[in-house]
Protein backbone atom coordinates (compact mmCIF):
# COMPACT_ATOMS: atom_id res chain seq x y z
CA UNK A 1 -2.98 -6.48 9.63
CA UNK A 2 0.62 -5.77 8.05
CA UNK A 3 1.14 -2.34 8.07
CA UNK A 4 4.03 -1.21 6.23
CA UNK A 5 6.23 2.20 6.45
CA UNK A 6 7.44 3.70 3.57
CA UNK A 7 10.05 6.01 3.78
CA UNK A 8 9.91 7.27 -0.36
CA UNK A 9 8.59 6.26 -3.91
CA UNK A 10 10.98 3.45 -4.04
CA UNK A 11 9.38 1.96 -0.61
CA UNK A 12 6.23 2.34 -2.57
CA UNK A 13 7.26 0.25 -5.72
CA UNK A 14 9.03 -2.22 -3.57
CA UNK A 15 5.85 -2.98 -1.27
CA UNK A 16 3.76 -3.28 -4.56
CA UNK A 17 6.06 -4.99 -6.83
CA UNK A 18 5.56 -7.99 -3.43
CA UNK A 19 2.03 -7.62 -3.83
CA UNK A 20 1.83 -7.87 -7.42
CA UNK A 21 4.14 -10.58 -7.32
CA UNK A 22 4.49 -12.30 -3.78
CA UNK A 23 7.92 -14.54 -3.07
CA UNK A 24 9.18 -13.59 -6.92
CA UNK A 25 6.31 -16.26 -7.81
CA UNK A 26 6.81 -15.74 -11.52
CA UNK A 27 3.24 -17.38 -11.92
CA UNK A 28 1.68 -14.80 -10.36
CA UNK A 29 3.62 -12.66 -12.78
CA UNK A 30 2.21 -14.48 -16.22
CA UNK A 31 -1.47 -13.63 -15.35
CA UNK A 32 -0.57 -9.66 -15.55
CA UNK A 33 0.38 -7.56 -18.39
CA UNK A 34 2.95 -4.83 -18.40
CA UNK A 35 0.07 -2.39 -19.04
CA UNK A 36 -1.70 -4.20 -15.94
CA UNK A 37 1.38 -3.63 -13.53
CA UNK A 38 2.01 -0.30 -14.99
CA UNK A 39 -1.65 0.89 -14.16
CA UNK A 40 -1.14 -0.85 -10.61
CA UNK A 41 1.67 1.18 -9.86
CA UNK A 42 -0.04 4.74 -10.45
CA UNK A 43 -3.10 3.97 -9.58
CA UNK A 44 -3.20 5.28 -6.04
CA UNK A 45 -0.08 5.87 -4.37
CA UNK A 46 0.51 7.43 -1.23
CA UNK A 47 0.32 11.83 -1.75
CA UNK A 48 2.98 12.14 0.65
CA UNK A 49 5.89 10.65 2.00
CA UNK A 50 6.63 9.42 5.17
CA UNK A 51 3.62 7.15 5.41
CA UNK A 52 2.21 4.38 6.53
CA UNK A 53 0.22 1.87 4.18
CA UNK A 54 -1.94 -1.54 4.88
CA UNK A 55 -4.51 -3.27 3.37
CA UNK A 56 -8.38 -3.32 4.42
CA UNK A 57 -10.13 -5.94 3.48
CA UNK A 58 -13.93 -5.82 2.73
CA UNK A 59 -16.26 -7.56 5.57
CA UNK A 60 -18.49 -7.99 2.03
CA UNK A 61 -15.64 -9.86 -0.34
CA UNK A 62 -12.67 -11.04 0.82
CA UNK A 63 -10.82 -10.49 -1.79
CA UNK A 64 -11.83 -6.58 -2.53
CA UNK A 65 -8.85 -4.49 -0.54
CA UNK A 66 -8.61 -1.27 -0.69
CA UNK A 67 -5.09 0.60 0.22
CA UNK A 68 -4.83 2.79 3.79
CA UNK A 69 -2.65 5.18 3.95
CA UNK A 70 -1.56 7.21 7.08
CA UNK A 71 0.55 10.26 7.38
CA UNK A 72 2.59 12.52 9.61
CA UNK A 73 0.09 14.97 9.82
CA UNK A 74 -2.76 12.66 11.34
CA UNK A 75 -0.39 10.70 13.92
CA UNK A 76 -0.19 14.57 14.87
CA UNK A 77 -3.12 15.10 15.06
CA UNK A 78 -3.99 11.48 17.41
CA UNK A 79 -1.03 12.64 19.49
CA UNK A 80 -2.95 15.85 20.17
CA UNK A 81 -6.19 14.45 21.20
CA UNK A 82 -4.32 11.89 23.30
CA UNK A 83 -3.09 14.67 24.81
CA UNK A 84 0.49 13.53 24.53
């Protein structure tokens, strides 16, 4: 698992601008429109900042992920029950 913390909105567009287009592979980049990377980029970013994002795969199709996102007020709320 590669979990990833992002600090702002410009961690955010960093870490999916690599996923969108791993290693600057610019044939990655051919097979997606503008309105394609455009509609990547809003379509579910984080609702808060500090957070922590990583992938999940599907145990059904590899190659469905859906995006994790954890925040402050859960690690909080872990730290609690741990009783730390």
């Amino acid at each position: 698992m590669n979990i990833k913390f992002l600090r702002c909105r410009e961690d955010y567009d960093k870490w999916l601008a690599q996923r969108i287009n791993p290693d600057g592979d610019t044939a990655v980049a051919r097979f997606l429109s503008q309105v394609e990377v455009d509609a990547a980029f809003s379509e579910s970013p984080p609702r808060a900042y500090p957070c922590l994002v990583y992938l999940e795969t599907s145990e059904n199709n590899c190659l469905d992920e859906k995006t994790i996102y954890v925040y402050e007020d859960e690690f909080s709320e872990w730290i609690h029950l741990m009783g730390l």
